[in-house]
PDB file of N, CA and C in Angstrom:
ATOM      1  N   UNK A   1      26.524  70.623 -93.928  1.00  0.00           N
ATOM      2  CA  UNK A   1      27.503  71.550 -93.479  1.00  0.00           C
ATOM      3  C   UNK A   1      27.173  72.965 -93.944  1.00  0.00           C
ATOM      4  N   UNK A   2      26.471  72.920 -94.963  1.00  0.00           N
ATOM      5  CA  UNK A   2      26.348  74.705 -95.783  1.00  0.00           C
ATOM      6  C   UNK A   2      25.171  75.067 -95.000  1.00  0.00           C
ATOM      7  N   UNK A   3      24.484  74.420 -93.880  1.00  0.00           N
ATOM      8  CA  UNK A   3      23.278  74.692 -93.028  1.00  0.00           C
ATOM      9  C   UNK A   3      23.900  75.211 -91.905  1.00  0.00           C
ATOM     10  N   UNK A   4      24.486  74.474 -91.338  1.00  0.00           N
ATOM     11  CA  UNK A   4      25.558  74.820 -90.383  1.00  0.00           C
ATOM     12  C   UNK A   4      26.291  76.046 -90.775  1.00  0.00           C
ATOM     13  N   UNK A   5      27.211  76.130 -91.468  1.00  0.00           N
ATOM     14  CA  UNK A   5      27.724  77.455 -92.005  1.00  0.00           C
ATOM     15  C   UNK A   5      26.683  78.841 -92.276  1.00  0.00           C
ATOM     16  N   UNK A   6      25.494  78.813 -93.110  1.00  0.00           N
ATOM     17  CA  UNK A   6      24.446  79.499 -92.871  1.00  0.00           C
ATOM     18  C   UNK A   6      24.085  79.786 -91.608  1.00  0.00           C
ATOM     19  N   UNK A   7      23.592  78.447 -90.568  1.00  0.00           N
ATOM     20  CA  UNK A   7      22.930  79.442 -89.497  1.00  0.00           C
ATOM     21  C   UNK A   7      24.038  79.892 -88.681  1.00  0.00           C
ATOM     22  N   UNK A   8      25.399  79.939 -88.588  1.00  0.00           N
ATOM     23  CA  UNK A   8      26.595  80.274 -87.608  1.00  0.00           C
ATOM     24  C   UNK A   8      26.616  82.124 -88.459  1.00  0.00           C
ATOM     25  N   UNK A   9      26.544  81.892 -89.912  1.00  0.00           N
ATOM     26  CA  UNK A   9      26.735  83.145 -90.285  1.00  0.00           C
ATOM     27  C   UNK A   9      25.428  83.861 -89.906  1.00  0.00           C
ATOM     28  N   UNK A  10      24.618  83.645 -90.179  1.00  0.00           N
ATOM     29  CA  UNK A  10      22.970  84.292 -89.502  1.00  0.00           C
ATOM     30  C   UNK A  10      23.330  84.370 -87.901  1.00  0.00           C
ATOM     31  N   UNK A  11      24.095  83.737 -87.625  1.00  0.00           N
ATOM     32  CA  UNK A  11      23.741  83.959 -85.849  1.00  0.00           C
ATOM     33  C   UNK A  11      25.004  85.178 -85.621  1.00  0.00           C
ATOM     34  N   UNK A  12      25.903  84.913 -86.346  1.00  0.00           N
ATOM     35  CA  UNK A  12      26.726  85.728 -86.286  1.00  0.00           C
ATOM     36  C   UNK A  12      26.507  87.659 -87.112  1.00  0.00           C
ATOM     37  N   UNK A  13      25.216  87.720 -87.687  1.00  0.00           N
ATOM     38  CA  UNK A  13      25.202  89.032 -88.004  1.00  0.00           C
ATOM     39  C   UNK A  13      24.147  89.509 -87.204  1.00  0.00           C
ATOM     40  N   UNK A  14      22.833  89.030 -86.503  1.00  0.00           N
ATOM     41  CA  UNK A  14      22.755  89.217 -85.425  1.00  0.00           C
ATOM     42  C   UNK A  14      23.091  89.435 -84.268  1.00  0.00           C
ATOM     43  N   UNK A  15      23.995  89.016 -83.605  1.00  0.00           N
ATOM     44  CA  UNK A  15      24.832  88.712 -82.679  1.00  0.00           C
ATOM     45  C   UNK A  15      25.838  90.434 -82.684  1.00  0.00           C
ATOM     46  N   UNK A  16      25.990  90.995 -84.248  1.00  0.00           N
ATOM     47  CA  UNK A  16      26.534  91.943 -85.146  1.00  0.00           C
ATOM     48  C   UNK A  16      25.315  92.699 -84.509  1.00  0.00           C
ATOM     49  N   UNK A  17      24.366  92.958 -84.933  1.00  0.00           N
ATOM     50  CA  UNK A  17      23.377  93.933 -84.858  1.00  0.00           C
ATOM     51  C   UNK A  17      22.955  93.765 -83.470  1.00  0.00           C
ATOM     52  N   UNK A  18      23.038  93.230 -82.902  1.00  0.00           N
ATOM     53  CA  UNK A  18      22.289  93.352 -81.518  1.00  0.00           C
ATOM     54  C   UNK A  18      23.420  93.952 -81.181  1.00  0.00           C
ATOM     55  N   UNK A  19      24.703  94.174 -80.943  1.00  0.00           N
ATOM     56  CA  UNK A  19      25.790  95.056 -80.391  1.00  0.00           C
ATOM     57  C   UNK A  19      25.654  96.390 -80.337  1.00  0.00           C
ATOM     58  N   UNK A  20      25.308  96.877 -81.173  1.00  0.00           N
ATOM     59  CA  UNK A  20      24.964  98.599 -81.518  1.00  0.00           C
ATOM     60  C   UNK A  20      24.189  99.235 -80.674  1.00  0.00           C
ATOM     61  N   UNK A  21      24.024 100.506 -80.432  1.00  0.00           N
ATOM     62  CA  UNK A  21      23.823 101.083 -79.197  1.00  0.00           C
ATOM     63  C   UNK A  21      21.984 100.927 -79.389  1.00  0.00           C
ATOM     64  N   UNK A  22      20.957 101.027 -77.945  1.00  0.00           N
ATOM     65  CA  UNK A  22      19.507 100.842 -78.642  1.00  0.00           C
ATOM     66  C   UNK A  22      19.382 102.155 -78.735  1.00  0.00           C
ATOM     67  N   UNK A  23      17.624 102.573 -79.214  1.00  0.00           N
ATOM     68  CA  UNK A  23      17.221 103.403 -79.557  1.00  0.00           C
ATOM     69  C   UNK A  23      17.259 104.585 -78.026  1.00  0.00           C
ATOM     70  N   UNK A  24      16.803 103.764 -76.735  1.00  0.00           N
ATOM     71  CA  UNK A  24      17.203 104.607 -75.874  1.00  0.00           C
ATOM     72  C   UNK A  24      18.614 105.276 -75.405  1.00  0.00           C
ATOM     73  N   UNK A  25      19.508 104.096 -75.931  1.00  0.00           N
ATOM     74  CA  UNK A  25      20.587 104.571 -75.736  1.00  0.00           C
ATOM     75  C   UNK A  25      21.667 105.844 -76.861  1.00  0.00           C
ATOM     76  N   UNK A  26      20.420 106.015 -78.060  1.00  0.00           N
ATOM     77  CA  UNK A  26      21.114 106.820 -78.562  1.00  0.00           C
ATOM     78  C   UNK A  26      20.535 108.314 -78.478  1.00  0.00           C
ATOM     79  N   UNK A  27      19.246 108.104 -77.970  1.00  0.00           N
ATOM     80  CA  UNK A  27      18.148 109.088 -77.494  1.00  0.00           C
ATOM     81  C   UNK A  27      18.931 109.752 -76.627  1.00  0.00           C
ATOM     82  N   UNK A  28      19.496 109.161 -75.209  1.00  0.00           N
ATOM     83  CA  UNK A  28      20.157 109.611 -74.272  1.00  0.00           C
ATOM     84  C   UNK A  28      21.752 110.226 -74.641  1.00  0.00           C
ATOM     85  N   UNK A  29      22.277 109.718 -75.663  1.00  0.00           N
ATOM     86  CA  UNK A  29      23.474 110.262 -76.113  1.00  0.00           C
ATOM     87  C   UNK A  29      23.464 111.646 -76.679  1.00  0.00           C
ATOM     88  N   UNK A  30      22.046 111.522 -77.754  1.00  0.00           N
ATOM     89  CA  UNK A  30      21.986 113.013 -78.420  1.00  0.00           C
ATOM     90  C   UNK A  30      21.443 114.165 -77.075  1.00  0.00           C
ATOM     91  N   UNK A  31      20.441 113.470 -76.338  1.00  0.00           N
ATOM     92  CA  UNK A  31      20.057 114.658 -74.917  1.00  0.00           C
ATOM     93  C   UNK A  31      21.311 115.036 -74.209  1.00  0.00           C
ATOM     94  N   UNK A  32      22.564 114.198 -73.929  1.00  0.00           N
ATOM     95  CA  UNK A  32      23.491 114.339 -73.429  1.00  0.00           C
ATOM     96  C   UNK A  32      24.184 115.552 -74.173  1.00  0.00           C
ATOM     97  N   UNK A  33      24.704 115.255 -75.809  1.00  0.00           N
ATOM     98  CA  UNK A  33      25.277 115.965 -77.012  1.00  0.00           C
ATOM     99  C   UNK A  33      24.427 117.494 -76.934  1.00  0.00           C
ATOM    100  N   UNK A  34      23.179 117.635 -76.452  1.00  0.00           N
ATOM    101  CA  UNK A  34      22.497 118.629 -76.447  1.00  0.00           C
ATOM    102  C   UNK A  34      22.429 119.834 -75.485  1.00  0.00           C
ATOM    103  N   UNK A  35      22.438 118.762 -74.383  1.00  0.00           N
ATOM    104  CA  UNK A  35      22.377 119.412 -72.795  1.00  0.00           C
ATOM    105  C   UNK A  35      24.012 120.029 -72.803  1.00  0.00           C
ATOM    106  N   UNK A  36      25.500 119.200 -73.230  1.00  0.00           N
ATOM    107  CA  UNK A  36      26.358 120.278 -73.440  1.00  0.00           C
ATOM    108  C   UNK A  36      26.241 121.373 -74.535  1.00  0.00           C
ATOM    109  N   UNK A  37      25.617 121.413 -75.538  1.00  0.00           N
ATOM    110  CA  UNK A  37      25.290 122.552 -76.128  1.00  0.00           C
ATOM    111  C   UNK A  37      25.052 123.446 -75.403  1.00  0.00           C
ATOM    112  N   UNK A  38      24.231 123.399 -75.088  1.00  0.00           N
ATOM    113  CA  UNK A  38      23.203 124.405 -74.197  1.00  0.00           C
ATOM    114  C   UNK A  38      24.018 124.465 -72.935  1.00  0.00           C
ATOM    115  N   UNK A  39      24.798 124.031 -72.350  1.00  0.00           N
ATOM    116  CA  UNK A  39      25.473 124.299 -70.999  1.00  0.00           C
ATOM    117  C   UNK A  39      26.921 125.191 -71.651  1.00  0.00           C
ATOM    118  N   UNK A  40      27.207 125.102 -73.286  1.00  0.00           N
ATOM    119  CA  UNK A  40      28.459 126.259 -73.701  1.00  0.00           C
ATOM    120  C   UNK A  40      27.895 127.300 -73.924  1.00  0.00           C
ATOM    121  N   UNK A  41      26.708 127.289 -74.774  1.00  0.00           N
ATOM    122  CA  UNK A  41      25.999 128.251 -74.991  1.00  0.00           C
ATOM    123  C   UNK A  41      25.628 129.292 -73.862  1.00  0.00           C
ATOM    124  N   UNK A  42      25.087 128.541 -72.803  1.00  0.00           N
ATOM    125  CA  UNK A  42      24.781 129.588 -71.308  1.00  0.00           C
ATOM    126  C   UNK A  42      26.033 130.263 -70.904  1.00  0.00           C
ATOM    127  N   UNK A  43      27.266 129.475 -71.101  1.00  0.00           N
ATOM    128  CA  UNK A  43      28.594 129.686 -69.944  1.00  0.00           C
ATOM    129  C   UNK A  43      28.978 130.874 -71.176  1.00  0.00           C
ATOM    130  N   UNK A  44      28.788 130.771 -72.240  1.00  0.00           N
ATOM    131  CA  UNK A  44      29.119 132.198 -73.554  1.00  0.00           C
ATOM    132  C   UNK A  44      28.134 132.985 -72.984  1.00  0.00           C
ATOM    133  N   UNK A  45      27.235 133.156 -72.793  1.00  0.00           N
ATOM    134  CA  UNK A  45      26.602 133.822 -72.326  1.00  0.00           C
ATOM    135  C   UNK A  45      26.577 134.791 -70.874  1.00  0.00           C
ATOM    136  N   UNK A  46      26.664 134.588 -70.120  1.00  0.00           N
ATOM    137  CA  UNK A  46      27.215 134.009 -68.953  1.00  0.00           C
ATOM    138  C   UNK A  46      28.281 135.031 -68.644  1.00  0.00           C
ATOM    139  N   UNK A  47      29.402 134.417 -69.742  1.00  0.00           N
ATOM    140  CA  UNK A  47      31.149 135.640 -69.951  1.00  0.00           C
ATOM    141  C   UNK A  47      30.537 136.638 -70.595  1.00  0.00           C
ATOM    142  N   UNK A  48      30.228 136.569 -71.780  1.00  0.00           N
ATOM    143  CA  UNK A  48      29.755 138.068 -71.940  1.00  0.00           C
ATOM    144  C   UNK A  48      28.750 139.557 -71.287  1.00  0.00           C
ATOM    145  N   UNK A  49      28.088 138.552 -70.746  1.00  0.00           N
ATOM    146  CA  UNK A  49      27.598 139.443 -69.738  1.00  0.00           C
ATOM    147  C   UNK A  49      28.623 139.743 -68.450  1.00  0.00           C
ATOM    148  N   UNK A  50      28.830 139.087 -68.229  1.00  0.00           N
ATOM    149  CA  UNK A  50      30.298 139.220 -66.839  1.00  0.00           C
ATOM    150  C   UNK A  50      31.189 140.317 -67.655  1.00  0.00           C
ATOM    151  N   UNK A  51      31.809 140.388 -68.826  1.00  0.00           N
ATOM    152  CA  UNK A  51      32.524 141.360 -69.431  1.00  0.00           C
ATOM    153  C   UNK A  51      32.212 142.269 -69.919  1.00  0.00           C
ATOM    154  N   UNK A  52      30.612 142.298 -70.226  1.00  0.00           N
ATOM    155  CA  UNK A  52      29.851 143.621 -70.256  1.00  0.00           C
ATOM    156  C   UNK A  52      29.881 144.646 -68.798  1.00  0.00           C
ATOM    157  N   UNK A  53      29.232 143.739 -68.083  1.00  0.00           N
ATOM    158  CA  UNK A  53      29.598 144.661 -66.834  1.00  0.00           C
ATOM    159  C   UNK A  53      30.780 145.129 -66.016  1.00  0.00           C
ATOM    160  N   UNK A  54      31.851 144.462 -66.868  1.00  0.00           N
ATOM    161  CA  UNK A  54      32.743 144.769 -66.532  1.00  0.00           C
ATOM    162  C   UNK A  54      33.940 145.836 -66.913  1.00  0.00           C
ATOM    163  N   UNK A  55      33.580 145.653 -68.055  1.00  0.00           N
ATOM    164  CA  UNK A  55      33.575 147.232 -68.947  1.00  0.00           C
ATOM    165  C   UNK A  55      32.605 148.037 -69.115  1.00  0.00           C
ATOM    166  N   UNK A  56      31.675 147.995 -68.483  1.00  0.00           N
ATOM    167  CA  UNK A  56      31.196 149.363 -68.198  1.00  0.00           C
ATOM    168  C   UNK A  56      31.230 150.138 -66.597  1.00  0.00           C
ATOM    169  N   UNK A  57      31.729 149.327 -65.735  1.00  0.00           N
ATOM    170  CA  UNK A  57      32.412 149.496 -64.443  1.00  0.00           C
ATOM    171  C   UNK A  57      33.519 150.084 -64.892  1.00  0.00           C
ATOM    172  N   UNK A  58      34.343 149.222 -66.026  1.00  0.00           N
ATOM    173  CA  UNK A  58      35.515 149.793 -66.282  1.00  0.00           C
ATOM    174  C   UNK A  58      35.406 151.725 -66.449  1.00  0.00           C
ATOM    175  N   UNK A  59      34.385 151.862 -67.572  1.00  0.00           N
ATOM    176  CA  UNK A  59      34.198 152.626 -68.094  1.00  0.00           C
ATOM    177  C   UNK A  59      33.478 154.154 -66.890  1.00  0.00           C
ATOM    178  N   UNK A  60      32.795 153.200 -65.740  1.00  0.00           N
ATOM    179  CA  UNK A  60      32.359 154.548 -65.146  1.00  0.00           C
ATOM    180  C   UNK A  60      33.261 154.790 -64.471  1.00  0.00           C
ATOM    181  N   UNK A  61      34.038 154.108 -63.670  1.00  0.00           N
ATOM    182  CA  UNK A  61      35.859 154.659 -63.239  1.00  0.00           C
ATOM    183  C   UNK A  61      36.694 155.419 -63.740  1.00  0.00           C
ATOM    184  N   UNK A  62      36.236 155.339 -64.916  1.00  0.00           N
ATOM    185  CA  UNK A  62      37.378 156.454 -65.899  1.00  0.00           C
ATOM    186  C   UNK A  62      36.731 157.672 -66.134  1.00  0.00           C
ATOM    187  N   UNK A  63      34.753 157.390 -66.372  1.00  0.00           N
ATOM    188  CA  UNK A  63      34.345 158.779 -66.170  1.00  0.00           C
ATOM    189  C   UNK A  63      34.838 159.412 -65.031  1.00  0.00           C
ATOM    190  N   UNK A  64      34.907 158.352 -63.746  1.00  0.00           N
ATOM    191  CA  UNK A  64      34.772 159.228 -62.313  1.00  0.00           C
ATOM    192  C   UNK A  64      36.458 160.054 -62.441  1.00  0.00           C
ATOM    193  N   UNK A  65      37.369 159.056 -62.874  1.00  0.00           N
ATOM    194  CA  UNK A  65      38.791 159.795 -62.174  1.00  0.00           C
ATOM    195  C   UNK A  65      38.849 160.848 -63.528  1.00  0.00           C
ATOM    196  N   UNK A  66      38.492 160.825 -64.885  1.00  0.00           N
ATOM    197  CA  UNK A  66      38.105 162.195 -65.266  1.00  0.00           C
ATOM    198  C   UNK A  66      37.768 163.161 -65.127  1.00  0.00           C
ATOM    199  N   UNK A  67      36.595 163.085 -64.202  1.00  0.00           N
ATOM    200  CA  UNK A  67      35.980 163.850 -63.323  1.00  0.00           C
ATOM    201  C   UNK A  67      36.842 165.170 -62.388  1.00  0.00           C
ATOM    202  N   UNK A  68      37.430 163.850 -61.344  1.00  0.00           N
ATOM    203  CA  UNK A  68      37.907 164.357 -60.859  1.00  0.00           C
ATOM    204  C   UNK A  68      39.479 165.197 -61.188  1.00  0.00           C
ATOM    205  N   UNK A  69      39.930 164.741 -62.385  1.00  0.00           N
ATOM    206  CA  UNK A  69      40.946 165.128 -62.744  1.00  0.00           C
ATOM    207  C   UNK A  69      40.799 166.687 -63.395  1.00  0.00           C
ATOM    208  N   UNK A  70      39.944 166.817 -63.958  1.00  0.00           N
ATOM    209  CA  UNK A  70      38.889 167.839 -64.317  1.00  0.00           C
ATOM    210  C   UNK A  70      38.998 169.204 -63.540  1.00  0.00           C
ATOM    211  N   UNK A  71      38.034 168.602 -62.274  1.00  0.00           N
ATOM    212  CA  UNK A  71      38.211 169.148 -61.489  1.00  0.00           C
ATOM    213  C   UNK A  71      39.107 169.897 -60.293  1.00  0.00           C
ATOM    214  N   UNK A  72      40.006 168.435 -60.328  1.00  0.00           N
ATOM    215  CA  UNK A  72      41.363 169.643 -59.665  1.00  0.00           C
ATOM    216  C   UNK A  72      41.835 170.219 -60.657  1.00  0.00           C
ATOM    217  N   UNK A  73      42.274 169.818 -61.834  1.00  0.00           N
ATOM    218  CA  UNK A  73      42.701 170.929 -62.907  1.00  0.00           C
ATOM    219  C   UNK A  73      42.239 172.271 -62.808  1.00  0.00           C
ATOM    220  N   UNK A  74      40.885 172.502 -62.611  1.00  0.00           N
ATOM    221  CA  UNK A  74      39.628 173.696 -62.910  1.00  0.00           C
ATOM    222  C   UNK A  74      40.120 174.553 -61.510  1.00  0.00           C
ATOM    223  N   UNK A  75      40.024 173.597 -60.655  1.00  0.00           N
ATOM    224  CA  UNK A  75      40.641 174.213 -59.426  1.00  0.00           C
ATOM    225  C   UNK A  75      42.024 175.233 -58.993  1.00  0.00           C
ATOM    226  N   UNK A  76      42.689 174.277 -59.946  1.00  0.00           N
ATOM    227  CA  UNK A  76      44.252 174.599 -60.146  1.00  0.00           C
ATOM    228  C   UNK A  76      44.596 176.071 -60.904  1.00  0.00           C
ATOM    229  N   UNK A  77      43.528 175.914 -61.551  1.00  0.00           N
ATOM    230  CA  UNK A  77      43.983 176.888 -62.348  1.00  0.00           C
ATOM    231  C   UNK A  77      42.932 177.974 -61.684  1.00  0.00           C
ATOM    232  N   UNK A  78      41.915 178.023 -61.143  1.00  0.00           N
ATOM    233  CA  UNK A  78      41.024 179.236 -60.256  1.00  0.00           C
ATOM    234  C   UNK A  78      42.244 179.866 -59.283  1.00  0.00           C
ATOM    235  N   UNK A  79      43.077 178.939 -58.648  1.00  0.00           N
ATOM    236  CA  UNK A  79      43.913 179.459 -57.938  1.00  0.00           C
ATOM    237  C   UNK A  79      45.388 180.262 -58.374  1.00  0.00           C
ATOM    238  N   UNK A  80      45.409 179.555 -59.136  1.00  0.00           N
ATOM    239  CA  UNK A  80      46.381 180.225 -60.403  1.00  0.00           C
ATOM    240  C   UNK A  80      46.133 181.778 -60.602  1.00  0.00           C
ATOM    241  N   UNK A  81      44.839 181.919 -61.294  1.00  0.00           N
ATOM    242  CA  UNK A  81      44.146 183.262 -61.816  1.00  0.00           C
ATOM    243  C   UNK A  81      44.120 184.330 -60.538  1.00  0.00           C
ATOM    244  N   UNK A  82      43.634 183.935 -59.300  1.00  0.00           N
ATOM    245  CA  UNK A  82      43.500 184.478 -57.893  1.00  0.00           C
ATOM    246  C   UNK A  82      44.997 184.782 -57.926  1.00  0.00           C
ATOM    247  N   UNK A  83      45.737 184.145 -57.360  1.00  0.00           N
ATOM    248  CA  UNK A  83      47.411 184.661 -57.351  1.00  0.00           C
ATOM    249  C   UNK A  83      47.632 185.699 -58.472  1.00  0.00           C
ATOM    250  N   UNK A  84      47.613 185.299 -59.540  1.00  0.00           N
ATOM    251  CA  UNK A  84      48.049 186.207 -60.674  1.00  0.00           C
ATOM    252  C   UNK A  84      47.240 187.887 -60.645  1.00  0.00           C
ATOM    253  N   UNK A  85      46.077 187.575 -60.111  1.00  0.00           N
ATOM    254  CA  UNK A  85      45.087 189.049 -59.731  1.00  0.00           C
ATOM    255  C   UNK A  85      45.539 189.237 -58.681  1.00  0.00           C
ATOM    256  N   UNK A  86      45.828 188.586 -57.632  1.00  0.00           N
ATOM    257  CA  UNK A  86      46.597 189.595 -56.433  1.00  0.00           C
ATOM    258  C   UNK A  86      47.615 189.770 -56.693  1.00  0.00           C
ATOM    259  N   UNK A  87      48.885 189.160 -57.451  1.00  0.00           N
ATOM    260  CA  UNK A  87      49.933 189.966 -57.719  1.00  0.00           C
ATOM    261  C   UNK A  87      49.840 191.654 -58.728  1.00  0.00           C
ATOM    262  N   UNK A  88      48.501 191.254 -59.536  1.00  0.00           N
ATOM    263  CA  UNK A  88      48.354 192.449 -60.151  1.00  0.00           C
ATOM    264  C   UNK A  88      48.366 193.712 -59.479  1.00  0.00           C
ATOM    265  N   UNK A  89      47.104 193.231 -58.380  1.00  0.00           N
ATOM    266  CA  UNK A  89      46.870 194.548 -57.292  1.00  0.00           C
ATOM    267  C   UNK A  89      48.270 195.004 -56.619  1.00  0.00           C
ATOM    268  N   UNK A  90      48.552 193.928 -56.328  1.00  0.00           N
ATOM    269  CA  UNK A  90      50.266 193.795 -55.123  1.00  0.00           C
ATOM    270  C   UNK A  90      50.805 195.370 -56.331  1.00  0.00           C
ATOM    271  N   UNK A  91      51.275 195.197 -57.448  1.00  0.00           N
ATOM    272  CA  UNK A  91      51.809 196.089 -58.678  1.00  0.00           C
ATOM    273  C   UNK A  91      51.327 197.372 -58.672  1.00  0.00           C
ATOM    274  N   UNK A  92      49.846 197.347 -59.074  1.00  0.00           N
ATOM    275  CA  UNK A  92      49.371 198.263 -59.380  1.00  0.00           C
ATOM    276  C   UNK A  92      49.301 199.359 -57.513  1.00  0.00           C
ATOM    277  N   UNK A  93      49.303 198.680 -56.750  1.00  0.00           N
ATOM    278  CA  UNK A  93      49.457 199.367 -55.055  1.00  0.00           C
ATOM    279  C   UNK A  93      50.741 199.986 -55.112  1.00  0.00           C
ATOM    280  N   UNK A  94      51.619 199.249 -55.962  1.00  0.00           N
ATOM    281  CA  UNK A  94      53.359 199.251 -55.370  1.00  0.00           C
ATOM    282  C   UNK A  94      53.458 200.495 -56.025  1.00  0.00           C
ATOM    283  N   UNK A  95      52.914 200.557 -57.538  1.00  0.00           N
ATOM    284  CA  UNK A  95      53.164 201.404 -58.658  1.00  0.00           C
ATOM    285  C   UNK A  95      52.362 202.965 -58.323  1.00  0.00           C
ATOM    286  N   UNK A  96      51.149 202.708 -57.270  1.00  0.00           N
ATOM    287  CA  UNK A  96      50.719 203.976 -57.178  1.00  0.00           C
ATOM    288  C   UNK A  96      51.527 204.464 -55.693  1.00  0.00           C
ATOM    289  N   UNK A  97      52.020 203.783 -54.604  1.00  0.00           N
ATOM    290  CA  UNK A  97      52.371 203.867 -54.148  1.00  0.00           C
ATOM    291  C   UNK A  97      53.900 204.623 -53.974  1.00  0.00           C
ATOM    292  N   UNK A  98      54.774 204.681 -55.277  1.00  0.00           N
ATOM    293  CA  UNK A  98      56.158 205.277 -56.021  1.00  0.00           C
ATOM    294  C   UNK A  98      55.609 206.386 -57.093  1.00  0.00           C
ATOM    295  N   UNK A  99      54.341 206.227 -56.619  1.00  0.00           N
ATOM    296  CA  UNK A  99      53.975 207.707 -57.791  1.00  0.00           C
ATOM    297  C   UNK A  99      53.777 208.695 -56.785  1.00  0.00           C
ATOM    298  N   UNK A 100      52.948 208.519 -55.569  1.00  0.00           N
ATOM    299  CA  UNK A 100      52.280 209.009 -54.314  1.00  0.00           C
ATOM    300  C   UNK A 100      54.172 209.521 -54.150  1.00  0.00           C
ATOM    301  N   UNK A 101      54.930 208.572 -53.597  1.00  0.00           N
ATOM    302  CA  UNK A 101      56.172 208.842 -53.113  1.00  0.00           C
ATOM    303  C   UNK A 101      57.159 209.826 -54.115  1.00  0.00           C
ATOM    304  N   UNK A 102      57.016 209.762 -55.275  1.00  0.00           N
ATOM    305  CA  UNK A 102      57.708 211.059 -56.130  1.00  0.00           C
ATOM    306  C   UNK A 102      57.357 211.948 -56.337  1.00  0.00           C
ATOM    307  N   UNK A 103      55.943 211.670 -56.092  1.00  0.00           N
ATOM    308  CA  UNK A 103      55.426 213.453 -55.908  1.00  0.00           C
ATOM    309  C   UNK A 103      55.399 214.001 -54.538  1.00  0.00           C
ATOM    310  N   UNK A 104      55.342 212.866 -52.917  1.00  0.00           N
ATOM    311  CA  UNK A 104      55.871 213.933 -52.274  1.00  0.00           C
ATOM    312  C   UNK A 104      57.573 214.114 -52.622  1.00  0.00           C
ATOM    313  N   UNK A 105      58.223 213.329 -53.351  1.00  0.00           N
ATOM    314  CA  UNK A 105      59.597 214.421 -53.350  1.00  0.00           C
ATOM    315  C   UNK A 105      59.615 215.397 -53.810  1.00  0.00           C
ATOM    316  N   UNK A 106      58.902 215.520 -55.379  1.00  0.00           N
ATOM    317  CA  UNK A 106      59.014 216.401 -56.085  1.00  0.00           C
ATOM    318  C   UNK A 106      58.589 217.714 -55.473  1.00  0.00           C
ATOM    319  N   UNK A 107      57.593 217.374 -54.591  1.00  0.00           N
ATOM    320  CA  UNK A 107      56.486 218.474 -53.887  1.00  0.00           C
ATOM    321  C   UNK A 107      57.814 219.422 -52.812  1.00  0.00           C
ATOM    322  N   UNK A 108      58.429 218.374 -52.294  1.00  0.00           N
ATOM    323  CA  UNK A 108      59.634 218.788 -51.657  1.00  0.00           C
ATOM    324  C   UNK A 108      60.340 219.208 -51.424  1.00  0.00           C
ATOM    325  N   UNK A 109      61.045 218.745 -53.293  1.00  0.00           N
ATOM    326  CA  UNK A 109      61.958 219.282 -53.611  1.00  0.00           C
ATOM    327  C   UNK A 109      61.754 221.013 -53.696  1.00  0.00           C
ATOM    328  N   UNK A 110      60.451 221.421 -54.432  1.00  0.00           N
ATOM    329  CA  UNK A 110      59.662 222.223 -54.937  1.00  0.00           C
ATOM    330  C   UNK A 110      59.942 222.902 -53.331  1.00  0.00           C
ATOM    331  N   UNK A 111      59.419 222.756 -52.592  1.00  0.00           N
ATOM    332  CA  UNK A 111      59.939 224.137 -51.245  1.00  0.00           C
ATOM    333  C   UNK A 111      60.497 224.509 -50.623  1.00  0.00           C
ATOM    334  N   UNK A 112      61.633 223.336 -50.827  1.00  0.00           N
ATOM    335  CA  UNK A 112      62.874 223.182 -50.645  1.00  0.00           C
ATOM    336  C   UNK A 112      63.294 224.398 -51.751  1.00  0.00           C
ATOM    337  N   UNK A 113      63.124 224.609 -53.192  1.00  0.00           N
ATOM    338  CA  UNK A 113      64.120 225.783 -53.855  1.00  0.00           C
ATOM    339  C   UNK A 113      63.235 226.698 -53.792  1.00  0.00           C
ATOM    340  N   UNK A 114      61.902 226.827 -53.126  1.00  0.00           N
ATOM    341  CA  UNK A 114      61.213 227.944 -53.021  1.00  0.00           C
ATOM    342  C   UNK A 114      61.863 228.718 -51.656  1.00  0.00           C
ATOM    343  N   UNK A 115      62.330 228.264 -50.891  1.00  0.00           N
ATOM    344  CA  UNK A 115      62.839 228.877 -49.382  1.00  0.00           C
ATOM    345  C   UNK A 115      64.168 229.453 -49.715  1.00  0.00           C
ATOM    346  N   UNK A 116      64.672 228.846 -50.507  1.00  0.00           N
ATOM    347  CA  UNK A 116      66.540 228.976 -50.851  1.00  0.00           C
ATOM    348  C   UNK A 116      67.018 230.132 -51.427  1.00  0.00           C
TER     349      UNK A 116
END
């Protein structure tokens, strides 16, 4: 009976070890374990480049509407300066124009009490 019991336990830790995965099959588990490495690694890769270019798209949009904001500002204010110099002239016309006009009164007046 302790022969019997021996070879049932011998057949039974074999029986144990032959269950476990084989050498190909663990070969193929770690290539598997690997190949997703390398497939997170690419897809990180992958986003960061996608968000690189995407902030720097970001980034030349904001140069551009700077730009242009810039520019009508620069504009805004050329037209600004133009108005403000023709109102000057508009003044300085009006102002010689009431000087011209009081001296012909004065001139006027002047032969007006020369005749009297």
């Amino acid at each position: 009976m302790k022969k019997l019991t021996l070879s049932v336990f011998a057949l039974m830790i074999m029986a144990l070890s032959a269950c476990g995965p084989s050498e190909e099959e663990k070969a193929a588990a770690e290539k598997a374990r690997l190949d997703s490495i390398a497939n997170v690694q690419a897809e990180m890769e992958r986003k960061a480049a996608e968000d690189s270019a995407m902030a720097a798209q970001a980034a030349a949009q904001q140069a551009m509407q700077d730009s242009i904001n810039a520019a009508t500002q620069q504009a805004l204010q050329d037209s600004i300066d133009m108005l403000k110099g023709s109102v000057k002239k508009m003044q300085k016309k009006s102002a010689d124009e009431k000087k011209k006009e009081e001296k012909k009164q004065k001139d006027m007046e002047q032969l007006q009490k020369g005749k009297g």
